[in-house]
Protein backbone atom coordinates (compact mmCIF):
# COMPACT_ATOMS: atom_id res chain seq x y z
CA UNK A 1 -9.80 34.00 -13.87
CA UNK A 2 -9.19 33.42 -10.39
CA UNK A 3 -6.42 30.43 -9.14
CA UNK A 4 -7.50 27.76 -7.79
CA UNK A 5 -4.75 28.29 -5.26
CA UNK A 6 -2.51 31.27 -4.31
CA UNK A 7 0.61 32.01 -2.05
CA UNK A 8 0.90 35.59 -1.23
CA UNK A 9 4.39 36.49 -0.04
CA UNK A 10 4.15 33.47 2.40
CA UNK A 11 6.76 32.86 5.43
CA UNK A 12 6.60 30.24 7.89
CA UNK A 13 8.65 30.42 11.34
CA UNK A 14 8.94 27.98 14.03
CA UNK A 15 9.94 30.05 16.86
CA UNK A 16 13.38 31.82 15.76
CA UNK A 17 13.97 29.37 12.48
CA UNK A 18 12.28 29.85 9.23
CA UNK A 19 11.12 27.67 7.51
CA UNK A 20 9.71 29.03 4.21
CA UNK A 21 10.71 32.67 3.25
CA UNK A 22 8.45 34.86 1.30
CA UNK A 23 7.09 32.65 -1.79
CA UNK A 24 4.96 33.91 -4.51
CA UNK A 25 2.85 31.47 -6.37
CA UNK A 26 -0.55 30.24 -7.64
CA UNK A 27 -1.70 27.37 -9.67
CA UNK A 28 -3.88 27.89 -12.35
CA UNK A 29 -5.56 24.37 -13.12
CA UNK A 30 -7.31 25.72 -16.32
CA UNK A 31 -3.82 25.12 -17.31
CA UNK A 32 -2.73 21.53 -16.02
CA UNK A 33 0.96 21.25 -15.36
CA UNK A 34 3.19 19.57 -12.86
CA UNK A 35 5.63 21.43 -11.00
CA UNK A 36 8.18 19.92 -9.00
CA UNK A 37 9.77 21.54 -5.89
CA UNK A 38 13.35 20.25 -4.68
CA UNK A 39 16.15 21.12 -2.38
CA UNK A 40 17.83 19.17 0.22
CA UNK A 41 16.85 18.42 3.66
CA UNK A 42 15.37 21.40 5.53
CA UNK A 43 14.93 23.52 2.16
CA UNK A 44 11.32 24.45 3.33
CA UNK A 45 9.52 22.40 0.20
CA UNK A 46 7.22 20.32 2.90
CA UNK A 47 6.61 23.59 4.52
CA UNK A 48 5.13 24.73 1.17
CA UNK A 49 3.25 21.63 0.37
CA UNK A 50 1.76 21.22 4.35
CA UNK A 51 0.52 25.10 3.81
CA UNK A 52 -0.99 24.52 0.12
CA UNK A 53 -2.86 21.38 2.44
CA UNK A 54 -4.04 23.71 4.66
CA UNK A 55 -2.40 21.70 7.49
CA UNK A 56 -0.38 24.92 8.66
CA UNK A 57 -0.83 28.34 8.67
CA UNK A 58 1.64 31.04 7.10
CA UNK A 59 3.29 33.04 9.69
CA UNK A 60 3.34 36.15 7.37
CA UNK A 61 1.30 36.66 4.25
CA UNK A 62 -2.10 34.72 2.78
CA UNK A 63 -2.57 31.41 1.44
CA UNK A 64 -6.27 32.04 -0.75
CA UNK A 65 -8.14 29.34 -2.18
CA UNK A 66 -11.00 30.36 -4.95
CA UNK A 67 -9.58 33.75 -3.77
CA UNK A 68 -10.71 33.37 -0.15
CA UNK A 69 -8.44 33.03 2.68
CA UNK A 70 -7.92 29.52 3.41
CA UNK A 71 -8.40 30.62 7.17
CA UNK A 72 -11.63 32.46 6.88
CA UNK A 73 -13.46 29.70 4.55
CA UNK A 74 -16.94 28.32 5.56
CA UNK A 75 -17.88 25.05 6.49
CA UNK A 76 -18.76 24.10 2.66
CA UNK A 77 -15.70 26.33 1.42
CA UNK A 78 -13.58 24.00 3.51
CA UNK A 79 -15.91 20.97 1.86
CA UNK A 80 -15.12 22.15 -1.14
CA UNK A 81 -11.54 22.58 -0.85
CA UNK A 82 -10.60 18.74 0.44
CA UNK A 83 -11.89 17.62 -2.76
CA UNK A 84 -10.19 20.09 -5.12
CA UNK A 85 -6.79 19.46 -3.53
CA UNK A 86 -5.97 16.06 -2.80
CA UNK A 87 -2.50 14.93 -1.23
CA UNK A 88 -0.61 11.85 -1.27
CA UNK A 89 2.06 11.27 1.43
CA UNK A 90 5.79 9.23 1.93
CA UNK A 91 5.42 6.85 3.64
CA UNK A 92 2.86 3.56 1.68
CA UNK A 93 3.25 1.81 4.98
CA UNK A 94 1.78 3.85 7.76
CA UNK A 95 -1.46 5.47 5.61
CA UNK A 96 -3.38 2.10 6.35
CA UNK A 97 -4.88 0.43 9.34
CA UNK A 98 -3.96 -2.91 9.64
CA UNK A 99 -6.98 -4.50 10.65
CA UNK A 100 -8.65 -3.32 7.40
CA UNK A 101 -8.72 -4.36 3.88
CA UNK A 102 -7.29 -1.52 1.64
CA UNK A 103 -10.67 -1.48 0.52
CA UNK A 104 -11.35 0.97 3.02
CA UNK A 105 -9.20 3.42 2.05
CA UNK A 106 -11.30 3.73 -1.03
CA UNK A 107 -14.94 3.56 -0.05
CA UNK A 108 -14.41 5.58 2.84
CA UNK A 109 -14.19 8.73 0.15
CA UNK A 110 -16.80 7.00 -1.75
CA UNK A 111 -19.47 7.63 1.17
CA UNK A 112 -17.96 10.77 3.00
CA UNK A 113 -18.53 12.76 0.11
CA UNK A 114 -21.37 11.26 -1.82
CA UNK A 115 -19.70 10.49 -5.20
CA UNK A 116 -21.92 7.30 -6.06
CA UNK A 117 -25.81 7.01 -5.88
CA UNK A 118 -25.35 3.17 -4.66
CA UNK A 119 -22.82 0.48 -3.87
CA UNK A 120 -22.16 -0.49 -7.34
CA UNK A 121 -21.62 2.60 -8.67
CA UNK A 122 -19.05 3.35 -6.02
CA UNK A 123 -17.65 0.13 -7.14
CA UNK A 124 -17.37 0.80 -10.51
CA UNK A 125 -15.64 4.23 -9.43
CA UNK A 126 -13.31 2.72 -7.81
CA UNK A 127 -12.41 0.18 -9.83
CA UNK A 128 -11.50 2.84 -12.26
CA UNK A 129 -9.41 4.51 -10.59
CA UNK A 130 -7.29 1.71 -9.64
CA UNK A 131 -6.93 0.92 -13.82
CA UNK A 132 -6.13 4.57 -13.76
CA UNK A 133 -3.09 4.39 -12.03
CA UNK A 134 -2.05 0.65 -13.33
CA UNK A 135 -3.40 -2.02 -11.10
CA UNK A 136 -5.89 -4.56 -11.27
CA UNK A 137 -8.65 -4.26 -9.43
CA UNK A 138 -8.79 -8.25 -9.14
CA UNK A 139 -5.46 -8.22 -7.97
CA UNK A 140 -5.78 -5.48 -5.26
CA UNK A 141 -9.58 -4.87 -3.56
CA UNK A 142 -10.20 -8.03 -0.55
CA UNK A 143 -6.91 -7.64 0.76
CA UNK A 144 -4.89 -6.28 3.44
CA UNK A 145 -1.89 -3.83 3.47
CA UNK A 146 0.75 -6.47 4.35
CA UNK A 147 -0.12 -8.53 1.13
CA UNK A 148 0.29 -5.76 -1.20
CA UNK A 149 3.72 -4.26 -2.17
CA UNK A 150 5.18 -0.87 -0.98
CA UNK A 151 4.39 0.23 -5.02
CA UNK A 152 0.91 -1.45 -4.71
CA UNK A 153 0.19 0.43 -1.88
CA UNK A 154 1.36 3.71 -2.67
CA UNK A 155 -0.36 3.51 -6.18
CA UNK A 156 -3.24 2.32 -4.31
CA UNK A 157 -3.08 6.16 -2.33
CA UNK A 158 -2.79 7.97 -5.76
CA UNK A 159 -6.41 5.90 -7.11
CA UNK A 160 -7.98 7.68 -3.90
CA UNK A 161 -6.91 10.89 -4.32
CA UNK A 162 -8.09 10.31 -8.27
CA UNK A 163 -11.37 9.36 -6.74
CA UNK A 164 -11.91 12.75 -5.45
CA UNK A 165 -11.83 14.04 -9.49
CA UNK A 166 -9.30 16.70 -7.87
CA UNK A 167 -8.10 19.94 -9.73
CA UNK A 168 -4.55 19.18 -7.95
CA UNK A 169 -2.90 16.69 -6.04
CA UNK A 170 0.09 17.44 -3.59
CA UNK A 171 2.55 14.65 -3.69
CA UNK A 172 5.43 14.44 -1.02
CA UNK A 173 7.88 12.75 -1.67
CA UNK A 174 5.52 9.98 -3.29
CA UNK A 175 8.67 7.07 -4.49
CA UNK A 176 11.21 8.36 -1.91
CA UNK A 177 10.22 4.99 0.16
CA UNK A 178 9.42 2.49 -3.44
CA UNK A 179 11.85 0.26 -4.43
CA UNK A 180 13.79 1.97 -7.93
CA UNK A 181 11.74 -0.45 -10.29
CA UNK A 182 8.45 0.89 -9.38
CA UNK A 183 9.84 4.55 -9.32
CA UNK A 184 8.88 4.71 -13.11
CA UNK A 185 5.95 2.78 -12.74
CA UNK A 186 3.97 5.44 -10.20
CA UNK A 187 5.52 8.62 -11.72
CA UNK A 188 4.14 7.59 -14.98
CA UNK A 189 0.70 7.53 -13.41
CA UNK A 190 1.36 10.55 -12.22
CA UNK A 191 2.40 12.17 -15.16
CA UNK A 192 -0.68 10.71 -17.09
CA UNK A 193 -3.19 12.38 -14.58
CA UNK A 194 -2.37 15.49 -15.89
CA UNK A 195 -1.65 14.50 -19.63
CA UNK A 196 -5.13 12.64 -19.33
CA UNK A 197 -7.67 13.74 -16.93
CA UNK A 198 -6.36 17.55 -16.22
CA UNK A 199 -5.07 17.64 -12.79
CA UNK A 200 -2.38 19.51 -11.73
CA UNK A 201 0.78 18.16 -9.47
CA UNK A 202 3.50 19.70 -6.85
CA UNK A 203 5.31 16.91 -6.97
CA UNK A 204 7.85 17.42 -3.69
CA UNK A 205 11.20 15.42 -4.32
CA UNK A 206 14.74 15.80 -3.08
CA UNK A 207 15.81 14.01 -6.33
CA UNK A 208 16.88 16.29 -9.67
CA UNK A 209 16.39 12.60 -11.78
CA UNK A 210 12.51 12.20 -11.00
CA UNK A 211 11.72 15.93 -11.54
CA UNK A 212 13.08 16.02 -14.89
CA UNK A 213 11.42 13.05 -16.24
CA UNK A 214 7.88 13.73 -15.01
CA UNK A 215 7.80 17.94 -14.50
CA UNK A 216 6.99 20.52 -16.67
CA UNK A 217 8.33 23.10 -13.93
CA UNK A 218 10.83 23.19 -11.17
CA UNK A 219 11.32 25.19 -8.21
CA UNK A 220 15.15 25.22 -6.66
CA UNK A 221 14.90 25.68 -2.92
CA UNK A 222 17.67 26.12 -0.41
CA UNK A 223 17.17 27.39 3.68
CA UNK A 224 14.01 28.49 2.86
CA UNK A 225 14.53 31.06 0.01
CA UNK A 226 13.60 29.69 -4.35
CA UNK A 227 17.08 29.93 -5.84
CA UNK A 228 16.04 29.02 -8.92
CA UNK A 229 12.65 28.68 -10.70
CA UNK A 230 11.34 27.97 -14.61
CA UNK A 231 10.78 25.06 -16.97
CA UNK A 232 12.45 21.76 -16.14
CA UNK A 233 14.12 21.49 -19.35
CA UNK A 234 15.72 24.83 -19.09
CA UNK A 235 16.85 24.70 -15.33
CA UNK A 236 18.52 21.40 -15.65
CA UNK A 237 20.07 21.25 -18.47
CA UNK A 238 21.50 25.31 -18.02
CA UNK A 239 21.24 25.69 -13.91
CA UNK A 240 22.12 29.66 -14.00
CA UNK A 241 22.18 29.83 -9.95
CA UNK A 242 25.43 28.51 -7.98
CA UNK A 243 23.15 25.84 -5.63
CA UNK A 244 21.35 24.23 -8.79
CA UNK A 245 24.77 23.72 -10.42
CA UNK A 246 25.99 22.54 -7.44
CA UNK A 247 22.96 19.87 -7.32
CA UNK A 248 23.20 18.68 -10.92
CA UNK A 249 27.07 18.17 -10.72
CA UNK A 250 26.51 15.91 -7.27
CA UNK A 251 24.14 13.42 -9.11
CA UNK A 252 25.80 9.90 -9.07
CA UNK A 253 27.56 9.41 -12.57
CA UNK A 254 28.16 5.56 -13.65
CA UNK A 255 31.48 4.54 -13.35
CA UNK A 256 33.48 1.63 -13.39
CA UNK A 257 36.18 2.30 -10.53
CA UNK A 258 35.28 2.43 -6.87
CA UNK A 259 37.58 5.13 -5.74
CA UNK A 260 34.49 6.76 -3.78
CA UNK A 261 34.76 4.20 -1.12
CA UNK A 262 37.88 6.25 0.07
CA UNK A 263 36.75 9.70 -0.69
CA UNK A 264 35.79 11.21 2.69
CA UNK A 265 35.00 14.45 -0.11
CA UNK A 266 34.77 17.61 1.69
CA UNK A 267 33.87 17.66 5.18
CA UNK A 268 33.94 21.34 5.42
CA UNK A 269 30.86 22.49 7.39
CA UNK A 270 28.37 25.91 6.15
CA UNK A 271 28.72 28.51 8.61
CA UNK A 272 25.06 30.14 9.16
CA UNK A 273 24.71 33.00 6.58
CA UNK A 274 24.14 36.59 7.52
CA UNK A 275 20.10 36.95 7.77
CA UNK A 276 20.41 39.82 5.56
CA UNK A 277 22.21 38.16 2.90
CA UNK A 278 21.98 35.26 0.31
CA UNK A 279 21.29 31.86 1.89
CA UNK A 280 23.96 30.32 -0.35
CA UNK A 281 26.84 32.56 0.41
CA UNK A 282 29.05 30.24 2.72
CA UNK A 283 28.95 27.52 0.19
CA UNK A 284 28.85 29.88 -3.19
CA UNK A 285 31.98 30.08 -5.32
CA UNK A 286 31.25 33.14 -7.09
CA UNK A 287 29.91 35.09 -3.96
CA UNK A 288 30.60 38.43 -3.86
CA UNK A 289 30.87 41.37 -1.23
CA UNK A 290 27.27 42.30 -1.95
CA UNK A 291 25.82 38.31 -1.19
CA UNK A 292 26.84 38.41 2.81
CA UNK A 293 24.74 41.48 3.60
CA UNK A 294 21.79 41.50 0.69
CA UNK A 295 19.45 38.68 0.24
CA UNK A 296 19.11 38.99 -3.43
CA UNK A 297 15.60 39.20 -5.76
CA UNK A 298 14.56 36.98 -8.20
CA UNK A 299 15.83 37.91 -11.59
CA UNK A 300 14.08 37.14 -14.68
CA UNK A 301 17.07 35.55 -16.75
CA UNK A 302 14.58 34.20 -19.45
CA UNK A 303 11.20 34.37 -20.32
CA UNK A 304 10.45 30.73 -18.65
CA UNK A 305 13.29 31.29 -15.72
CA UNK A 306 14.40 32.92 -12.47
CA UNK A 307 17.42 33.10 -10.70
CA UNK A 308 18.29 34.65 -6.93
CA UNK A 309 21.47 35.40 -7.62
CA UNK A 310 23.40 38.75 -8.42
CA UNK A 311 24.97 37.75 -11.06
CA UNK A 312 22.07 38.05 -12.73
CA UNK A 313 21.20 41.59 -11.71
CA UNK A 314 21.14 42.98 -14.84
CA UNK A 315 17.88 41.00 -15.55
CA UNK A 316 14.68 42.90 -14.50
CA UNK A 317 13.04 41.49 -11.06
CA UNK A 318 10.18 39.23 -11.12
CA UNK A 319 6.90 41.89 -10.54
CA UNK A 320 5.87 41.33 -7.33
CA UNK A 321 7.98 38.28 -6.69
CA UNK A 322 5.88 36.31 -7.78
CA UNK A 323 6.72 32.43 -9.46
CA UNK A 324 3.72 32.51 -12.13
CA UNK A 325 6.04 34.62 -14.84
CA UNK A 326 8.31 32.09 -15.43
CA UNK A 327 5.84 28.72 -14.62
CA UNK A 328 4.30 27.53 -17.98
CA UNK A 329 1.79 25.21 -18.71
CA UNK A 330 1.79 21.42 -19.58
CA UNK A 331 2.51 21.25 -23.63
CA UNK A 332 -0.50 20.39 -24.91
């Protein structure tokens, strides 16, 4: 069966920096999962979600949709494609116009693409998918954006992109900007649209917490190379590549002293890695001779897991590269 959507050994550069370094994927949404993507600051995952949108072009390789390229499609191709892949942003505040009621956010859909045969159909649609994602519909349509809350309105974002009946939806970041106690709240929504109605998430996060409790998948990325890929469960709880360790041990533990308010911790500064060699090198404390002059593969470590790292070389390559080996489906 053809993907939905598939990267084929994608890079993205901005003049002599890139972004996104050949990445290997497709989403299948005859199998609904959610995959999360995280990394720090400048990893490349909003690269990879802006090209899945269509909003930029690879600089190397093929993005396909339906198994067309997304920059040959047709009119109706391109139609098409807005409704199967819907995307819902950072920031709740600056998605809405001011001067309208957030009703507009949800007819405008509604009428663009024909999805009710009259007014109260389109209500009744709508309506839905606000229940669909938690909210009242009594409590939310008449209003404007500066009488809802930041969760109100980002939920409200998520019950359009429902609207559409998409295959997948790209989230960036979606609770990065939400106060903690509605964190839960729209990540449960989230996690329901594909337990419930089938649809498929990249759910783009900088934070290790979220991704475990609502992914089935993660993908580890660091200066614009996957470290580490496979099911959540396994890549948390056993992180087999130097960064992800590194990530899991840095998550805030409780604690009842407050001796981090004088720890200036390590101040040390990354040099910029050879081109040719592993991204991680400067920071790694296993690196070896090898890591400064070879960028290495992905190794299969496990059947549901991947690891760029040599010392895992002893585990056959992923064929082709390609991040669909060790990606599983949603448990059913």
């Amino acid at each position: 069966m053809t993907p939905l959507l598939e990267a084929k050994h994608v890079t993205k550069r901005y003049g002599t920096n890139t972004a996104l370094s050949d990445l290997s994927m497709s989403i299948d949404t005859s199998k609904p999962a959610i995959t999360a993507v995280v990394g720090e600051s400048g990893s490349g995952k909003t690269t990879l979600a802006r090209m899945i949108l269509g909003l930029v072009p690879p600089s190397e390789g093929q993005v396909l949709y339906q198994g067309q390229d997304m920059a040959r499609l047709s009119g109706a191709q391109r139609r098409e494609f807005r409704r199967d892949i819907q995307a819902v942003f950072q920031d709740p505040y600056e998605v809405y116009n001011p001067f309208y009621r957030v009703d507009h956010v949800l007819t405008t859909p509604v009428r663009n693409f024909n999805l009710a045969s009259s007014r109260a159909e389109g209500r009744t649609m709508i309506e839905n998918a606000l229940r669909a994602v938690g909210l009242r519909p009594e409590e939310i349509l008449g209003r404007y954006p500066h009488q809802l809350s930041g969760g109100q309105r980002q939920r409200i974002m998520v019950a359009r992109a429902v609207l559409m009946k998409p295959k997948l939806i790209v989230a960036d970041e979606p609770v990065s900007m939400v106060d903690a106690s509605l964190r839960a709240t729209i990540l449960t929504s989230l996690r329901k649209l594909t337990d419930e109605m089938g649809i498929s998430i990249i759910y783009i996060t900088h934070d290790l917490a979220t991704a475990y409790q609502v992914s089935d998948n993660i993908l580890v990325m660091y200066r614009a190379c996957v470290a580490e890929a496979g099911a959540v469960e396994r890549v948390v709880k056993h992180p087999q590549h130097p960064y992800t360790q590194l990530l899991i041990s840095s998550i805030p533990q409780v604690s009842t002293t407050r001796d981090w308010l004088d720890d200036e911790g390590d101040q040390k500064t990354a040099a910029t890695p050879s081109p040719h060699g592993c991204r991680f090198v400067e920071r790694c404390p296993v690196a070896m001779p090898k890591c400064s002059t070879t960028l290495p593969p992905l190794y299969r470590t496990e059947p549901a897991r991947a690891a760029a790292c040599f010392q895992h070389e002893a585990s056959p390559e992923l064929p082709n590269g390609t991040l669909n080996e060790v990606l599983t489906p949603a448990p059913s």
